[in-house]
Protein backbone atom coordinates (compact mmCIF):
# COMPACT_ATOMS: atom_id res chain seq x y z
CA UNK A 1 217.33 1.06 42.10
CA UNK A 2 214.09 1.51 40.69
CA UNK A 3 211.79 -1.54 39.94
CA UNK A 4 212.12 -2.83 35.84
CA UNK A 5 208.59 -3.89 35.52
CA UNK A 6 207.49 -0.33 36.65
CA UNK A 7 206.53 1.78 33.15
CA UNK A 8 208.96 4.15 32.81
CA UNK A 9 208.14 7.79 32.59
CA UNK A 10 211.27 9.50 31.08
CA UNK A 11 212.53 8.34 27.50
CA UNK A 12 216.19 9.71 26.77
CA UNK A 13 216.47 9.88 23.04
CA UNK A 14 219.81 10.14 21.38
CA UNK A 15 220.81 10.12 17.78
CA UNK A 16 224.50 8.83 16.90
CA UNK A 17 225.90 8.86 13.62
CA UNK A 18 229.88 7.47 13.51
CA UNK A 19 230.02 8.16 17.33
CA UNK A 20 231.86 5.10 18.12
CA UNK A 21 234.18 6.31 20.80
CA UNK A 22 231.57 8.42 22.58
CA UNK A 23 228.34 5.66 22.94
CA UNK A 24 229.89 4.14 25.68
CA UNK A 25 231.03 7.05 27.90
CA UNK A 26 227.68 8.81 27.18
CA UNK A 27 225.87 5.91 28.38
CA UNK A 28 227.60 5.35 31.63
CA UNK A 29 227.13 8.97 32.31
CA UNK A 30 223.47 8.87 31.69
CA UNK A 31 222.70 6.12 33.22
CA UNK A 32 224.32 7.68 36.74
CA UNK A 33 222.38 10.57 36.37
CA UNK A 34 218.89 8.94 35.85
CA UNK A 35 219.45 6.55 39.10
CA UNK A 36 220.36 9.42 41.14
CA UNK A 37 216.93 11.14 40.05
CA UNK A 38 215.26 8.07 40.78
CA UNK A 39 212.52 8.30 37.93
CA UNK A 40 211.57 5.33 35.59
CA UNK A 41 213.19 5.57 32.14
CA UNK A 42 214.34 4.41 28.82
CA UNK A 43 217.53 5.03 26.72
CA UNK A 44 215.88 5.69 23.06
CA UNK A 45 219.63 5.27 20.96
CA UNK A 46 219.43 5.68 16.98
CA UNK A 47 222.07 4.66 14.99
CA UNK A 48 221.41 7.22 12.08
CA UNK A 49 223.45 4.62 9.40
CA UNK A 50 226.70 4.89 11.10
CA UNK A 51 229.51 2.87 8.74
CA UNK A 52 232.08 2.60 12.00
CA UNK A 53 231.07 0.74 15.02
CA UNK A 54 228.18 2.86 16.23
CA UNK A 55 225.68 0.32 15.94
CA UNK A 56 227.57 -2.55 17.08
CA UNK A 57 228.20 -0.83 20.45
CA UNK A 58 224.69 0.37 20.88
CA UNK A 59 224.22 -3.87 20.40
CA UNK A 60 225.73 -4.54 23.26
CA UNK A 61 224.39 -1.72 25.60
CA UNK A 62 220.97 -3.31 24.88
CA UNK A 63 222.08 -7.06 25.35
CA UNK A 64 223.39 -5.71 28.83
CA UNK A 65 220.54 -3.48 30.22
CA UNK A 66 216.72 -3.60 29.25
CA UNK A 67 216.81 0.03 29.59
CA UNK A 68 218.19 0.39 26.36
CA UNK A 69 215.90 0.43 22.96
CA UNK A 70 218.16 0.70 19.83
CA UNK A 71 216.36 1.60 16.62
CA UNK A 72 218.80 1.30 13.41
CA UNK A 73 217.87 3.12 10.03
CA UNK A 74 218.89 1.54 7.06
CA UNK A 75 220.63 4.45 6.02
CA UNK A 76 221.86 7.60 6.81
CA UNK A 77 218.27 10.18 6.93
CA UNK A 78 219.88 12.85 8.86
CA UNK A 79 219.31 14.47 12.58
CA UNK A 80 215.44 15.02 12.16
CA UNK A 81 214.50 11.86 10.93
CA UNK A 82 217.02 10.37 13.66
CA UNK A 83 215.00 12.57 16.16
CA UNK A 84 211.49 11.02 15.07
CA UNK A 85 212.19 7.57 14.60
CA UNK A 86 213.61 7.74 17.75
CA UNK A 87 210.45 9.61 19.19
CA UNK A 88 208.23 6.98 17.86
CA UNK A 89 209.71 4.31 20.19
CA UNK A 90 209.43 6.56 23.24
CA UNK A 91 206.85 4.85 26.04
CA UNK A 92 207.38 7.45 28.24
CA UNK A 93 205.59 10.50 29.23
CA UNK A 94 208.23 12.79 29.34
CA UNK A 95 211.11 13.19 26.06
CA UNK A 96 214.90 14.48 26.15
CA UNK A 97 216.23 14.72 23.59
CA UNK A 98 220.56 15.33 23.04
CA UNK A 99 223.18 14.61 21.10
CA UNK A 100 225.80 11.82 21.27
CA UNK A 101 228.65 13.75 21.12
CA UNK A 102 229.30 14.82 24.71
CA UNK A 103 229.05 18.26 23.87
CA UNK A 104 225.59 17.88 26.30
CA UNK A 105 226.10 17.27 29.81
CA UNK A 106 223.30 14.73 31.14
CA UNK A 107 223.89 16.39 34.79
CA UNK A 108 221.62 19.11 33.52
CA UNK A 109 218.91 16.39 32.34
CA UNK A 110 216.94 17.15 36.54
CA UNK A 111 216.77 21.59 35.74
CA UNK A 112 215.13 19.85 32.15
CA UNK A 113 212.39 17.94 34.17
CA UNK A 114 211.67 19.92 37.10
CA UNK A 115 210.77 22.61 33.97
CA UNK A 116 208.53 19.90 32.68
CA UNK A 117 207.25 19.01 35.92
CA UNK A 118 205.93 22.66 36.40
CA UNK A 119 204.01 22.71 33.72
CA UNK A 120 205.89 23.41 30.30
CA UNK A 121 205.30 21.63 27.41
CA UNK A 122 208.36 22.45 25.89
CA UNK A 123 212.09 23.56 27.84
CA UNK A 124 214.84 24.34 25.22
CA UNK A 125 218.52 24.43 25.69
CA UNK A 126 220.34 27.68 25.45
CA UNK A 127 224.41 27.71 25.13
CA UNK A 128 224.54 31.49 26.72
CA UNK A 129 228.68 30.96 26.08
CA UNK A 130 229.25 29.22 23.02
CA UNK A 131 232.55 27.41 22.67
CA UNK A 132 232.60 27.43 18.76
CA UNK A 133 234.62 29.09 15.96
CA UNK A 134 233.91 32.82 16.09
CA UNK A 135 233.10 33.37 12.18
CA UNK A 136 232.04 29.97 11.22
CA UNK A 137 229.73 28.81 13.90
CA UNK A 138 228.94 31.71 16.53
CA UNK A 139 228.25 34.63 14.12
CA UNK A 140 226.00 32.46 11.94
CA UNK A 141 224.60 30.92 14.17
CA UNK A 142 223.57 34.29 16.48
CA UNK A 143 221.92 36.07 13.27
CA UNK A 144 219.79 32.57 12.44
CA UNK A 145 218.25 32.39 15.74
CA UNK A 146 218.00 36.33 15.40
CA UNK A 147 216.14 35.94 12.17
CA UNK A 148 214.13 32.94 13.80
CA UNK A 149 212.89 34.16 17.08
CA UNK A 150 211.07 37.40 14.58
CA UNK A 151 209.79 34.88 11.91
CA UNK A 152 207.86 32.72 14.08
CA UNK A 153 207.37 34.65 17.05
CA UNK A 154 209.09 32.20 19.54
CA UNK A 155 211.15 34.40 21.96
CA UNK A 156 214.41 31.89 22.87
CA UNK A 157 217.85 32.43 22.14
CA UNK A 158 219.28 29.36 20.69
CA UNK A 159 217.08 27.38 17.88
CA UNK A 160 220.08 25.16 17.04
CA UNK A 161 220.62 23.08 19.78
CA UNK A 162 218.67 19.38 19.93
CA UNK A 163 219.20 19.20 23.89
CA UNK A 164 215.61 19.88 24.76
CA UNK A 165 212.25 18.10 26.63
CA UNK A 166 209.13 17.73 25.80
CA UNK A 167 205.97 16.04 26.73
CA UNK A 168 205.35 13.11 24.41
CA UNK A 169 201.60 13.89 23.75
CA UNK A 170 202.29 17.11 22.18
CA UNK A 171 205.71 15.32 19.65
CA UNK A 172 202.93 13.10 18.52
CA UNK A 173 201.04 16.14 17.00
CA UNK A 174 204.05 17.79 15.24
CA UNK A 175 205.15 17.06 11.44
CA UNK A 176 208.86 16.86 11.93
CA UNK A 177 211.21 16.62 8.21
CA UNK A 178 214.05 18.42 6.73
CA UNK A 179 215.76 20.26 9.19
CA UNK A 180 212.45 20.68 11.17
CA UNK A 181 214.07 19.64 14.63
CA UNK A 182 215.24 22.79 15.46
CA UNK A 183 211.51 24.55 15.02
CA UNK A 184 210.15 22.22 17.06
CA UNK A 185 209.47 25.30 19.91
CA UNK A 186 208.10 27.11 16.77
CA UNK A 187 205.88 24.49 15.67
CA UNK A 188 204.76 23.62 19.31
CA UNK A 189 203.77 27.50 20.01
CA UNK A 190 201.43 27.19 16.82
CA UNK A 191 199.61 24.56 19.02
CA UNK A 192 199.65 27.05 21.83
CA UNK A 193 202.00 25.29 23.76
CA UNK A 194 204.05 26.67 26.66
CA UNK A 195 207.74 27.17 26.21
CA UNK A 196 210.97 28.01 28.61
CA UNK A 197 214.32 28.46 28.11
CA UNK A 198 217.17 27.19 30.51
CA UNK A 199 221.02 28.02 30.32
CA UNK A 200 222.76 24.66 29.27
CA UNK A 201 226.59 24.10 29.22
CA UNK A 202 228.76 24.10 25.95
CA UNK A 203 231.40 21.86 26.13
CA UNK A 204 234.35 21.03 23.13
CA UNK A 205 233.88 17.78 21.19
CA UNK A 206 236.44 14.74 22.81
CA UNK A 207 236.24 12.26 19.94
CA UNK A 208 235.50 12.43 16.06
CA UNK A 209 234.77 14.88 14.06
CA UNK A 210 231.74 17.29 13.71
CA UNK A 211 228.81 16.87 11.47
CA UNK A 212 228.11 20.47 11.23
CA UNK A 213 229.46 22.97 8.55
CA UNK A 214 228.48 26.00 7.20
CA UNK A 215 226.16 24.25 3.99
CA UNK A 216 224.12 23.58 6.49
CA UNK A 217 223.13 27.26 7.12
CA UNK A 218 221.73 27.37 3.81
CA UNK A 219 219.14 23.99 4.44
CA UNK A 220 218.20 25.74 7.77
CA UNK A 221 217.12 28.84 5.82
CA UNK A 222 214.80 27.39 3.50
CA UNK A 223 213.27 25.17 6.42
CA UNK A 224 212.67 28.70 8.01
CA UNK A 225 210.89 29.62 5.31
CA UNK A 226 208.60 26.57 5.01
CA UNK A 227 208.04 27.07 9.00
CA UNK A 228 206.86 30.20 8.14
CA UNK A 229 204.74 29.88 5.69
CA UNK A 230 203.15 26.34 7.93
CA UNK A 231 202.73 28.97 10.87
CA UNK A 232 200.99 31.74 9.10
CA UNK A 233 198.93 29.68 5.60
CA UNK A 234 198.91 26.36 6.37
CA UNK A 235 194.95 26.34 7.06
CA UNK A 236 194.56 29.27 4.52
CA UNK A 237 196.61 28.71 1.55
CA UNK A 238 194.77 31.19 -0.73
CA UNK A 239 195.61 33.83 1.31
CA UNK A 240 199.18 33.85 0.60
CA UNK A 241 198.76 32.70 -3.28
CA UNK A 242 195.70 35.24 -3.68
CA UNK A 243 197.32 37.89 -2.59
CA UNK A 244 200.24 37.42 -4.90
CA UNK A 245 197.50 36.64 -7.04
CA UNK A 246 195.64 40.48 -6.72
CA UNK A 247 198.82 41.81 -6.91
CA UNK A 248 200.00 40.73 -10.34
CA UNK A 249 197.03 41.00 -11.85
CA UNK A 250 196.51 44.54 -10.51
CA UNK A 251 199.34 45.40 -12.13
CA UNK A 252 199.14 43.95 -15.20
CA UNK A 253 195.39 45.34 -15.80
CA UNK A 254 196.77 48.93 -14.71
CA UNK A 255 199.35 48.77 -17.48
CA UNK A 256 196.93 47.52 -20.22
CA UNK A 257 194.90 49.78 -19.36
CA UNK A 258 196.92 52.66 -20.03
CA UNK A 259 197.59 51.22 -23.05
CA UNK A 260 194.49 51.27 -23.50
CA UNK A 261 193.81 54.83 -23.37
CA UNK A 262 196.91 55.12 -25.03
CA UNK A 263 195.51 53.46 -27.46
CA UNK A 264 192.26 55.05 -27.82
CA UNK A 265 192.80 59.06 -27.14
CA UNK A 266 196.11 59.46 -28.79
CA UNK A 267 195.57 56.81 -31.22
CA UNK A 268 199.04 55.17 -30.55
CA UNK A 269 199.92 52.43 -31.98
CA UNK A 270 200.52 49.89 -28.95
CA UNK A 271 202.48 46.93 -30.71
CA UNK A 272 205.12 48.85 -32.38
CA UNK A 273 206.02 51.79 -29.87
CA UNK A 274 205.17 49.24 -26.74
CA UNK A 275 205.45 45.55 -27.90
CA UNK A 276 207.22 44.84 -24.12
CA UNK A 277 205.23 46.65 -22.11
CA UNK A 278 202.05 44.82 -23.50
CA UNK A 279 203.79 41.43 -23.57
CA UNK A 280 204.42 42.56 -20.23
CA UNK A 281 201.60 43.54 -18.74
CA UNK A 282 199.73 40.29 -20.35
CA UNK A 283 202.60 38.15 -18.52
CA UNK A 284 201.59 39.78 -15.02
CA UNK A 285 197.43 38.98 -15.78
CA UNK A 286 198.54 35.43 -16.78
CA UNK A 287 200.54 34.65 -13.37
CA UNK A 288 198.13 36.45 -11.08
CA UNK A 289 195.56 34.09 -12.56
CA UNK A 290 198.20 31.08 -11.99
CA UNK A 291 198.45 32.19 -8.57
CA UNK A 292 194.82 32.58 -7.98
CA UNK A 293 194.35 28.95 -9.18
CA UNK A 294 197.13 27.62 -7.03
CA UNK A 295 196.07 28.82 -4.44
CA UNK A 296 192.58 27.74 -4.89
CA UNK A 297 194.08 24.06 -5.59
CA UNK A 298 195.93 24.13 -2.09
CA UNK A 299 192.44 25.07 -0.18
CA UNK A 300 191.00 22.04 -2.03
CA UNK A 301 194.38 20.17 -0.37
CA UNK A 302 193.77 21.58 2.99
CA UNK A 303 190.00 20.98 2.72
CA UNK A 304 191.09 17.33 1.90
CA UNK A 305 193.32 17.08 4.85
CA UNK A 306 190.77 18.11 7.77
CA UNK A 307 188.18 15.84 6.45
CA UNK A 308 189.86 12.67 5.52
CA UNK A 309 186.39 10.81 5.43
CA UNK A 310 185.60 12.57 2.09
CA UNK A 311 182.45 13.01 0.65
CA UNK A 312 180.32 10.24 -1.71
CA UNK A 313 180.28 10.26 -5.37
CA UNK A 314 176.99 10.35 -5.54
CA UNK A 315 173.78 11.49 -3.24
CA UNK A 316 171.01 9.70 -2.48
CA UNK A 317 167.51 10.99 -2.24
CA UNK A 318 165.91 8.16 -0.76
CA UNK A 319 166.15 4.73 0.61
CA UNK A 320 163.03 2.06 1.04
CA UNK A 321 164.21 -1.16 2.60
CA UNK A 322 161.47 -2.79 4.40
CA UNK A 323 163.53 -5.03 6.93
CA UNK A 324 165.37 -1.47 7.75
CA UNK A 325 161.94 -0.33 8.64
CA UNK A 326 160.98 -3.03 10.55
CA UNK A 327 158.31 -4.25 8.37
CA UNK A 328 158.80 -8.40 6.93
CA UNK A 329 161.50 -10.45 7.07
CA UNK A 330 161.72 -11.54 3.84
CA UNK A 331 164.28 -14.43 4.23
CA UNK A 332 161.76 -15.74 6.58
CA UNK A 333 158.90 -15.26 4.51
CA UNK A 334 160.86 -17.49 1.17
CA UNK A 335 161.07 -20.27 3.71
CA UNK A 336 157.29 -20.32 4.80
């Protein structure tokens, strides 16, 4: 068995959220698998504000083995926060990360780090043969990662699943909220990480109930499109909001300015025979200006952001301190 005072160098990092019946089989399992690889590690387990006896079992793993770290949130924050709090706590320089359901097989964990140990950043879990409902959970679930893989330019087949490894150094650089778990590959490629993709085993749920349903679809779809704006703007803000910016007000200077000739050659009269149109056309000047400015307010944010130190209120045009110069002391010079 491998020495306990050694520091560990794989951190296993499982969220569990009313997983009572499946802590302690999961453990047992994992536990046999990292002594048969023979590599230092940690159990990272986060009771994600279980109300059964989640936590209470994780307790007594960690009384039992000093292997174990349990982190307990006060309530529950979901499987991303889960995921980071329990990435904060990791010591090691390798991170798995899988769910406490059993639907993961830690026998794969050793295909996970040999991945890492050639050189990848980043080795995701694919389930190549699903075992989910056909129409609630495979369908969806095939177009999202469809829709994914184009939007940020990843290419791996399955987003969804949380049984992946990383290296810890890169985790610490990511921003990880919402339903941001699953774009972690998307996120690390923006920091020109490398990523793989390995063939992982589905397997049926033996105790409780799932936490997934179909609402969920919906939160991963607007996360998709916050990870794609953060991929394409997030340095360049204005780019986005200027552009929408251009475009309105193109449009709405183009239409006032047919009015305008309207107006002048054929002497119509604009506000009875095209009150909307104007209205209109004023509407589109006043958001593209909107836009402009918003846009110009989140380059001031980003500016902000890469250079926390900030700038003085003030600026000085000179300074004339004799002791700085080297000239008289002049706390000396009181005394004599």
């Amino acid at each position: 068995m491998s020495d306990l005072t050694a520091t560990p160098t794989v951190s296993i990092v499982v969220p569990f959220h009313n997983e009572e019946d499946n802590v302690t089989e999961l453990y047992a399992r994992l536990r046999s698998v990292m002594e048969d690889v023979d590599w230092e590690y940690q159990f990272v387990f986060v009771d994600d504000g279980s109300t059964d006896l989640t936590y209470k079992r994780l307790r007594d793993l960690a009384a039992i083995d000093p292997r174990v770290a349990v982190v307990r949130l006060r309530r529950n924050f979901g499987q991303t926060a889960a995921l980071a709090a329990g990435f904060a706590n990791c010591k090691c320089d390798y991170v798995i990360a899988m769910d406490g359901d059993l639907q993961h097989d830690p026998a794969e964990i050793p295909r996970f780090l040999e991945k890492l140990e050639e050189g990848y950043e980043v080795v995701s879990g694919w389930r190549k043969h699903r075992v989910d409902n056909l129409l609630l959970r495979k369908i969806p679930s095939r177009c999202a990662n469809w829709l994914m893989a184009k939007l940020s330019g990843v290419n791996i087949h399955d987003f969804g699943t949380t049984f992946k490894a990383y290296r810890r150094e890169l985790l610490s650089q990511l921003p990880l909220y919402g339903e941001m778990h699953r774009f972690i590959p998307a996120l690390a490629s923006a920091y020109g990480a490398s990523i793989c993709e390995i063939p992982i085993q589905n397997k049926h749920r033996k105790h409780g109930i799932s936490h997934y349903n179909l609402s969920r679809t919906f939160r991963v779809m607007f996360d998709l499109l916050t990870i794609r704006f953060l991929l394409r703007y997030m340095s360049r803000p204005l780019h986005f909001f200027g552009r929408l910016g251009l475009i309105n007000m193109s449009a709405g200077s183009a239409v006032a300015l047919w009015l305008l000739v309207g107006k002048v050659l054929y002497r119509t009269n604009v506000v009875e025979q095209h009150a909307l149109l104007l209205v209109f056309a004023a509407v589109l000047i006043l958001l593209g200006l909107q836009l402009v400015a918003l846009g110009l307010l989140a380059e001031l944010g980003v500016w902000q952001y890469f250079n926390p130190s900030g700038r003085k209120p003030y600026s000085v045009s000179e300074i004339f301190d004799l002791r700085a110069a080297g000239g008289m002391d002049i706390a000396s010079e009181s005394r004599s």
